[in-house]
N, C-alpha and C. Protein backbone atom coordinates (compact mmCIF):
# COMPACT_ATOMS: atom_id res chain seq x y z
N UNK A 1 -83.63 166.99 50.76
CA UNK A 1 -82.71 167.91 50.12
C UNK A 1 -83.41 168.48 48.88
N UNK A 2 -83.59 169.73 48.71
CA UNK A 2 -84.49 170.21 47.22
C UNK A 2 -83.47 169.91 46.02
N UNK A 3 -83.81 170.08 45.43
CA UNK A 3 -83.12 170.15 44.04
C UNK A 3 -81.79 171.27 43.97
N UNK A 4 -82.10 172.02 44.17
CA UNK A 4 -81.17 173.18 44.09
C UNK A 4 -79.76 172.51 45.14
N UNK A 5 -80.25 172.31 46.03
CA UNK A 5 -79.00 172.24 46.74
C UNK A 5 -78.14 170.47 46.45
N UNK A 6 -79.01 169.77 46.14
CA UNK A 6 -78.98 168.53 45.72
C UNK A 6 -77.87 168.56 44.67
N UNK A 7 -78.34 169.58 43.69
CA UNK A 7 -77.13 170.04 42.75
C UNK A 7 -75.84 170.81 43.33
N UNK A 8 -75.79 171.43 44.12
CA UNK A 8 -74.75 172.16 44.50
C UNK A 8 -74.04 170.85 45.26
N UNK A 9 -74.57 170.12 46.02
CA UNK A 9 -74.09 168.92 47.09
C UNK A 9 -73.24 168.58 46.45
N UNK A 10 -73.87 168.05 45.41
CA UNK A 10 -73.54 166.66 43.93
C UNK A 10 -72.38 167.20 43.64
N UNK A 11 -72.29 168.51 43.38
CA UNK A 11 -70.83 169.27 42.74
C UNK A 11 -70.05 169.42 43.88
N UNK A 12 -70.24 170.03 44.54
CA UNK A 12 -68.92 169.89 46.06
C UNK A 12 -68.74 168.50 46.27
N UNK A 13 -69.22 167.08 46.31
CA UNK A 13 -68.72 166.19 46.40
C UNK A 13 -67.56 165.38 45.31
N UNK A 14 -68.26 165.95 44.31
CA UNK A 14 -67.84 165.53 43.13
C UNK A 14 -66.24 166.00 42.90
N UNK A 15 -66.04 167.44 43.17
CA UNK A 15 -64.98 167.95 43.29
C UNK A 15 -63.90 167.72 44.37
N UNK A 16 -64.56 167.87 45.25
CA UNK A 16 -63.90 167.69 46.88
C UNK A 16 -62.97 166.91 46.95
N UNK A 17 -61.86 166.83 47.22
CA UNK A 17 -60.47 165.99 47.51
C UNK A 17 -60.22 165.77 48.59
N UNK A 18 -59.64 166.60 49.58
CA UNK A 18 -59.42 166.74 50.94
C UNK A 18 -61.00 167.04 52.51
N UNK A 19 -60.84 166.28 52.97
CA UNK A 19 -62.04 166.60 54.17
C UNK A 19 -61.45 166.88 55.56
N UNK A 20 -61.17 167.95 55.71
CA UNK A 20 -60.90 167.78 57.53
C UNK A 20 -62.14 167.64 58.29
N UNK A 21 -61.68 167.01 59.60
CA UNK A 21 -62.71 166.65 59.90
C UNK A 21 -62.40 166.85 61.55
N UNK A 22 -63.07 167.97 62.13
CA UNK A 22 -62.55 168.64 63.33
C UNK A 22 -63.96 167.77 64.40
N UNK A 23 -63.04 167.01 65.40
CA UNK A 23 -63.33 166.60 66.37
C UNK A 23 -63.23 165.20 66.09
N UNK A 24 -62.47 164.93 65.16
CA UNK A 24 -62.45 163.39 64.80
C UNK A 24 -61.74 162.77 65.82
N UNK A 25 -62.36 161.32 66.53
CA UNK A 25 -61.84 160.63 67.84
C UNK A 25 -61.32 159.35 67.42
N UNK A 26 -60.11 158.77 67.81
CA UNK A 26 -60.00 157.18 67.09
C UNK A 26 -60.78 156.39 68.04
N UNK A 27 -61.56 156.78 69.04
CA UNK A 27 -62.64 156.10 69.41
C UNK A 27 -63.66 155.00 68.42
N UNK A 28 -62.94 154.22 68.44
CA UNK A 28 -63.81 153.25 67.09
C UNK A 28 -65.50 153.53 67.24
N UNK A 29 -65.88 153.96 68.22
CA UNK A 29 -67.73 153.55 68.94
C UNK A 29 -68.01 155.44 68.38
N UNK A 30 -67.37 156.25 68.58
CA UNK A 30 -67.92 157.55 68.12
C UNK A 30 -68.16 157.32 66.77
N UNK A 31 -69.08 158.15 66.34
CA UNK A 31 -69.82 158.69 64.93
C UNK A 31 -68.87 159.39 64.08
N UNK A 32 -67.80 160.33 64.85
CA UNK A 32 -66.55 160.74 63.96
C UNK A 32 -66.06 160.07 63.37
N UNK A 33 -65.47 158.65 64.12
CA UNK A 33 -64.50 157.66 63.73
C UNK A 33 -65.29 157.46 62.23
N UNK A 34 -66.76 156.68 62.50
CA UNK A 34 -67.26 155.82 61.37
C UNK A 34 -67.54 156.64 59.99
N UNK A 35 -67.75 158.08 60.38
CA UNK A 35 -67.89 158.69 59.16
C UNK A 35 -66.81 159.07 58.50
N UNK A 36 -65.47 159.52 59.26
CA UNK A 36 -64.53 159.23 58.22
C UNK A 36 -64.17 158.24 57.77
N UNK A 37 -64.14 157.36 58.27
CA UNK A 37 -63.76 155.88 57.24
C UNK A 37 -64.50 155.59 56.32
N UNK A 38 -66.06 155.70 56.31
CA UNK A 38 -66.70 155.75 55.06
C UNK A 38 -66.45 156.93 54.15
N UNK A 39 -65.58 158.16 54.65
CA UNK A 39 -65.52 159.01 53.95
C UNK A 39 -64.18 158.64 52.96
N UNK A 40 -63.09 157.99 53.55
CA UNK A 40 -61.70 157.46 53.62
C UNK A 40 -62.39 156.06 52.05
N UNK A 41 -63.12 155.59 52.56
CA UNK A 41 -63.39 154.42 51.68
C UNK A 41 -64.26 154.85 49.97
N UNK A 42 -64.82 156.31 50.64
CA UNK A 42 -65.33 156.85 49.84
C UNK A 42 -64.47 157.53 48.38
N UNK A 43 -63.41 157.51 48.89
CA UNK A 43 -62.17 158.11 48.36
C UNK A 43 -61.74 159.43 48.38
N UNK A 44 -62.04 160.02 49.99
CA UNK A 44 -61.45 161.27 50.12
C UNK A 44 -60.11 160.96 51.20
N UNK A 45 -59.56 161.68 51.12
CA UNK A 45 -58.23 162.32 52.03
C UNK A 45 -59.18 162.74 53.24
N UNK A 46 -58.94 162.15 54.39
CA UNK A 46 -59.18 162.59 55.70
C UNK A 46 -57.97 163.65 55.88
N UNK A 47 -58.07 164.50 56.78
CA UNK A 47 -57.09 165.06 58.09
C UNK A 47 -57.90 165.34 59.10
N UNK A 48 -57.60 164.69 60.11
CA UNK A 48 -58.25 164.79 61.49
C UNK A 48 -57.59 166.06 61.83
N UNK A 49 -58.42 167.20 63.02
CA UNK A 49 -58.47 168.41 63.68
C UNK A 49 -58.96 167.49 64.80
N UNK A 50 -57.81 167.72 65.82
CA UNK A 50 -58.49 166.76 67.33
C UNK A 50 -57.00 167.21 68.07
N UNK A 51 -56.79 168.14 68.85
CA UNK A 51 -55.77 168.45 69.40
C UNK A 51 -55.10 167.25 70.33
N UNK A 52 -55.96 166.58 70.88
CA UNK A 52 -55.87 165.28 71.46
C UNK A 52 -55.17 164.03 71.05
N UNK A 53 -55.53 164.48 69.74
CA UNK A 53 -54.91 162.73 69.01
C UNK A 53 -53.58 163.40 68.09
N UNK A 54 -52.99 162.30 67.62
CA UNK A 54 -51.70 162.25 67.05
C UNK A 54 -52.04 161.42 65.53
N UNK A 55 -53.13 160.40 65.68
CA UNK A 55 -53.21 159.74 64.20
C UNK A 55 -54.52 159.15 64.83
N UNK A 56 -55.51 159.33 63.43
CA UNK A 56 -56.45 158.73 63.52
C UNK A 56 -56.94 158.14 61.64
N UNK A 57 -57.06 156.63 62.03
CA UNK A 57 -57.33 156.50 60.69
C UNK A 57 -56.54 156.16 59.58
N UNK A 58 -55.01 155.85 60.07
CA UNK A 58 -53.34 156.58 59.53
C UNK A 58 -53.32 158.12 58.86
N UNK A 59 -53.92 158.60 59.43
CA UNK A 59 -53.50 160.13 59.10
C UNK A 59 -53.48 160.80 60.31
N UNK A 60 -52.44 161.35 60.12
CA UNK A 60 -51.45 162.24 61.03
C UNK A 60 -52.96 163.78 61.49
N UNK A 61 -53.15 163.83 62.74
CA UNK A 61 -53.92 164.19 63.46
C UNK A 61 -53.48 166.08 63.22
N UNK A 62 -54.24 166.60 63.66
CA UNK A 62 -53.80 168.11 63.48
C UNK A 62 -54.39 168.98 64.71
N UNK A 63 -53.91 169.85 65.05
CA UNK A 63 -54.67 170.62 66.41
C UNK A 63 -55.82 171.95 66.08
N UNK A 64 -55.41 172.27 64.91
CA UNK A 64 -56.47 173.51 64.10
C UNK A 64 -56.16 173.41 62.66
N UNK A 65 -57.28 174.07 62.23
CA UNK A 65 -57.72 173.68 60.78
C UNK A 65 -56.17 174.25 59.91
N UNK A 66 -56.12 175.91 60.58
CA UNK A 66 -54.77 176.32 60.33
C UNK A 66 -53.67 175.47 60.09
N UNK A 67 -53.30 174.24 60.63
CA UNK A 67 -51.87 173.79 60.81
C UNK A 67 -51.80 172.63 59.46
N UNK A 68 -52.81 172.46 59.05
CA UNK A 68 -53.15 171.56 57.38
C UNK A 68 -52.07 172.31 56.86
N UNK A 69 -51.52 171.74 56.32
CA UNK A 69 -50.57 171.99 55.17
C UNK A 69 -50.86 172.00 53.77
N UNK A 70 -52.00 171.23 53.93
CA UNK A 70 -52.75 171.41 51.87
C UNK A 70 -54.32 172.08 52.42
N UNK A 71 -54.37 172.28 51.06
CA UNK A 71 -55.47 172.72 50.56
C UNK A 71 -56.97 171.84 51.32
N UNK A 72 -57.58 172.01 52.28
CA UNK A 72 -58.89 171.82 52.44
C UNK A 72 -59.98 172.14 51.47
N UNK A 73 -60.82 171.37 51.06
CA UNK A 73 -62.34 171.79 50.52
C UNK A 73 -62.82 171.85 51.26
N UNK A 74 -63.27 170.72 52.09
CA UNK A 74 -64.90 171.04 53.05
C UNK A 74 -64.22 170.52 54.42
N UNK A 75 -64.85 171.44 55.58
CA UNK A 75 -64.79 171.18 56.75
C UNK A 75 -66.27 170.30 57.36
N UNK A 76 -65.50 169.50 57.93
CA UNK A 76 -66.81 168.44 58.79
C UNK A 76 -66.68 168.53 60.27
N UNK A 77 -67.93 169.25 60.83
CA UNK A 77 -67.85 169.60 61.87
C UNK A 77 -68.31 168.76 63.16
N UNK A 78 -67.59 167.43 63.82
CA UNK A 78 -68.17 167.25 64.94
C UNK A 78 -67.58 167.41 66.46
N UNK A 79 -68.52 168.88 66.73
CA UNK A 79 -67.70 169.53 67.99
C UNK A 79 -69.71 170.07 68.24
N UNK A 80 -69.44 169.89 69.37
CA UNK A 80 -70.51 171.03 70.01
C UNK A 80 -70.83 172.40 69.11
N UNK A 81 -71.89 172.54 69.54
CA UNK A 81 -72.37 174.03 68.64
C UNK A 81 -71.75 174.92 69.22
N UNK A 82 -71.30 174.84 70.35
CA UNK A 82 -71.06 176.25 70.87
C UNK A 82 -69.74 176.46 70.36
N UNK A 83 -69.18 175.76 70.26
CA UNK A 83 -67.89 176.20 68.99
C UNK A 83 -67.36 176.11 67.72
N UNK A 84 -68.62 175.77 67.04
CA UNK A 84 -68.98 176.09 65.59
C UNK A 84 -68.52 177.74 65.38
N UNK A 85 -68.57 178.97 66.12
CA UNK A 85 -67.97 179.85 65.72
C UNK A 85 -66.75 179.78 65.19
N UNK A 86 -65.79 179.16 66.34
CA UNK A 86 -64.54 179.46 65.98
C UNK A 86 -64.17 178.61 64.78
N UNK A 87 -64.58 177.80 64.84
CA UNK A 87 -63.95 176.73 63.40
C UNK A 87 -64.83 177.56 61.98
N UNK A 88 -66.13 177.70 61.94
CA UNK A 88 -66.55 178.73 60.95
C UNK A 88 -65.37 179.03 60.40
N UNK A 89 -64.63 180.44 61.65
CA UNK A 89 -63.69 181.80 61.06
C UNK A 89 -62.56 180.81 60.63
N UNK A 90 -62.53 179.82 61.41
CA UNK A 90 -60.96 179.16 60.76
C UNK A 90 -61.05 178.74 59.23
N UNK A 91 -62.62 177.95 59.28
CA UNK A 91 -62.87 177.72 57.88
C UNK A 91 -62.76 178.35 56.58
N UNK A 92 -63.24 179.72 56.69
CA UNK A 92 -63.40 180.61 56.13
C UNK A 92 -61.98 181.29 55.97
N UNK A 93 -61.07 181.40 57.01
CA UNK A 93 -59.70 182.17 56.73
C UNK A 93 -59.25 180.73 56.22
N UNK A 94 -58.97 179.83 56.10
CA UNK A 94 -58.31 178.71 55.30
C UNK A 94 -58.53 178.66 53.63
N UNK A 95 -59.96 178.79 53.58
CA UNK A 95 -60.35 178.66 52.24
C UNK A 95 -61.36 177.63 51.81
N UNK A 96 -61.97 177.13 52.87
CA UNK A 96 -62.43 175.78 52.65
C UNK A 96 -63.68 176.37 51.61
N UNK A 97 -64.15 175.44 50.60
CA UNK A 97 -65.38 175.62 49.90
C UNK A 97 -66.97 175.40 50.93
N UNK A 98 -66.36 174.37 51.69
CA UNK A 98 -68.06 174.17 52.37
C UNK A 98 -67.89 173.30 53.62
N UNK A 99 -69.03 173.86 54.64
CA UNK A 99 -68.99 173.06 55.92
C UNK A 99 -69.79 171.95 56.05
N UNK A 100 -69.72 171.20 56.89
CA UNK A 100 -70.77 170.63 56.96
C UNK A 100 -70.81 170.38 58.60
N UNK A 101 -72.31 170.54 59.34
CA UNK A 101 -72.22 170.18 60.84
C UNK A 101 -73.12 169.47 60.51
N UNK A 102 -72.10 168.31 61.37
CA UNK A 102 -72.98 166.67 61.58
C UNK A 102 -74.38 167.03 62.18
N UNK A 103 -74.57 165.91 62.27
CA UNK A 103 -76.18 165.41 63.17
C UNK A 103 -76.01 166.06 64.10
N UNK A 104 -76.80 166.86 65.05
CA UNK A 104 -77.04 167.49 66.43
C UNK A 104 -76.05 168.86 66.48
N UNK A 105 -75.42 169.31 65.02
CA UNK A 105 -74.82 170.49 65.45
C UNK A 105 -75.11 171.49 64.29
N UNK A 106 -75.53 172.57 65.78
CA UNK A 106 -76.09 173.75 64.16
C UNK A 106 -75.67 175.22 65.21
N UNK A 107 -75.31 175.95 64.53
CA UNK A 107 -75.00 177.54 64.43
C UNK A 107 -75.65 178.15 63.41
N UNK A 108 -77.09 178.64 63.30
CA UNK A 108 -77.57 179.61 62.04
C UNK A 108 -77.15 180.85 61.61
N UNK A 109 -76.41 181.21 63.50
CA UNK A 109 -75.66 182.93 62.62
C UNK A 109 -74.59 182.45 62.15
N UNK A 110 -73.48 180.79 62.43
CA UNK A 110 -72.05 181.12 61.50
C UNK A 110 -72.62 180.57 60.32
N UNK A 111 -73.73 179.88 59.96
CA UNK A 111 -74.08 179.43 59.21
C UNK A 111 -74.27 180.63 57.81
N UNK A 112 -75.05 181.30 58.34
CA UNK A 112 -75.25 182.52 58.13
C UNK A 112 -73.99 183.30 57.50
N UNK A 113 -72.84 183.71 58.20
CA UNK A 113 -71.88 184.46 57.92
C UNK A 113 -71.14 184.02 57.27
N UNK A 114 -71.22 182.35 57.02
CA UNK A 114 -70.40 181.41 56.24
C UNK A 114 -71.18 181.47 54.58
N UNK A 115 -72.31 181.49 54.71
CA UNK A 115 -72.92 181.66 53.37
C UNK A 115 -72.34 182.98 52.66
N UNK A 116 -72.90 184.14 53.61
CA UNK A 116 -72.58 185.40 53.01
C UNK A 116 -71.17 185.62 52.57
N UNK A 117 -70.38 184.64 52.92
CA UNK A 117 -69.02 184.43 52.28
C UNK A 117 -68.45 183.90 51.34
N UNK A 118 -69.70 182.90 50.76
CA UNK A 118 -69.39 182.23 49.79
C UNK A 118 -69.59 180.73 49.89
N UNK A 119 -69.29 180.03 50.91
CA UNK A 119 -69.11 178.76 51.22
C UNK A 119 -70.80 177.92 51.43
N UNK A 120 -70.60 177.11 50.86
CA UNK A 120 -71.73 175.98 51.13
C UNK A 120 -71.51 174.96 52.58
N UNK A 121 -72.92 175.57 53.41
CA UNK A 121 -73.14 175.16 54.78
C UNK A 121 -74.55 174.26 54.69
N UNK A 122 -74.27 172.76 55.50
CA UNK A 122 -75.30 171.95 55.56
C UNK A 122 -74.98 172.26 57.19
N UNK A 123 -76.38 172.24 57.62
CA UNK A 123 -76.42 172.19 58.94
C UNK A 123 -77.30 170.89 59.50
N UNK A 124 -76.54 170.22 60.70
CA UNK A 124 -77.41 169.39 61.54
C UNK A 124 -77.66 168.10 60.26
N UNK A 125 -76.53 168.01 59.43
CA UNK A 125 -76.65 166.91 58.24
C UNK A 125 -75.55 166.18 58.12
N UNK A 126 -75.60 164.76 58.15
CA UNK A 126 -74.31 163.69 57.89
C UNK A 126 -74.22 164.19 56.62
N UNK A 127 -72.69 163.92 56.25
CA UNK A 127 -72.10 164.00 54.94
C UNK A 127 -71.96 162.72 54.59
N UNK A 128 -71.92 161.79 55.61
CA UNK A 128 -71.79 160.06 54.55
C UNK A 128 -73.07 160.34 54.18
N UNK A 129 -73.95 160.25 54.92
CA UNK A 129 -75.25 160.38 54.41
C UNK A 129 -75.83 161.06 52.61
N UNK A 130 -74.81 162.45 52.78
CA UNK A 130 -75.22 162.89 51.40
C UNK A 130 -74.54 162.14 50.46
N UNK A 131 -73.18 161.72 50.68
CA UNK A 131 -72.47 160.91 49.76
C UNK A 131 -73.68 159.90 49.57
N UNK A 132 -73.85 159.05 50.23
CA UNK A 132 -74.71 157.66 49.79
C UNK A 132 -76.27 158.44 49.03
N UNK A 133 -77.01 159.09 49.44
CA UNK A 133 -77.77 159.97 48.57
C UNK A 133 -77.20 160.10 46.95
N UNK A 134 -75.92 160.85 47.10
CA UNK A 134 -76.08 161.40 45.94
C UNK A 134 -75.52 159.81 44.97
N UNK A 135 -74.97 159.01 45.57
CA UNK A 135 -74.79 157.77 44.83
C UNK A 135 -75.98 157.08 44.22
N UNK A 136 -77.06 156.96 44.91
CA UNK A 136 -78.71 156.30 44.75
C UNK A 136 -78.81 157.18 43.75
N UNK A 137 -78.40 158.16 43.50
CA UNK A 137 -78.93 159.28 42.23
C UNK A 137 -78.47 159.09 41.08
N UNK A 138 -77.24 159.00 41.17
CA UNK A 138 -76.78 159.01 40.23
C UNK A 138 -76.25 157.78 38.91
């Protein structure tokens, strides 16, 4: 992570309250599950985006980013790339400050269209990961 963005990370975490987290599975063995709970332990507000589920985590499950009722900061993306578009535009019409696509998922043009909008995009990067980073730092 360079410096520059290291700093920007540090501050979107720092701030960040709420995390949705679209494709989250109560599959205990998926990578969704474990990163929100370290995110949950971390002391953010999960809301799962998983049209599938009803509660994951004890928080009440959601079908699109749209149907959140509060305020999102950062969207956490684990869904296939090929539909990183649509959650992007959802992201972006919600308000979220910044995305993040897990390990193995990257879109450079929403990545792209998400920057030129304002929002801070990590691509193909765990967010527990940066959390525990920016902890060793600080």
């Amino acid at each position: 992570m360079a410096t520059s963005d290291y700093a920007t990370v540090t501050e979107i975490l720092a701030s960040a309250k709420n995390i949705a987290v679209v494709g989250l599975s109560s599959n205990h063995y998926r990578s969704s599950f474990g990163v929100s709970e370290s995110l949950q332990m971390s002391g953010y507000r999960i809301f799962p985006v998983n049209p599938n589920e009803t509660e994951v985590l004890g928080e009440k499950a959601y079908a699109r980013l749209e149907d959140i009722p509060e305020k999102i900061d950062i969207v956490d993306i684990f869904r296939r790339s090929e539909f990183v578009p649509e959650i992007v535009d959802s992201a972006m019409h919600i308000g979220a400050r910044a995305i993040w696509m897990q390990e193995g998922v990257e879109d450079e043009a929403s990545a792209e269209r998400a920057r030129r909008a304002g929002l801070y995009v990590a691509v193909n990067r765990c967010i527990a990961k940066d959390i525990y980073i920016r902890r060793k730092r600080t």
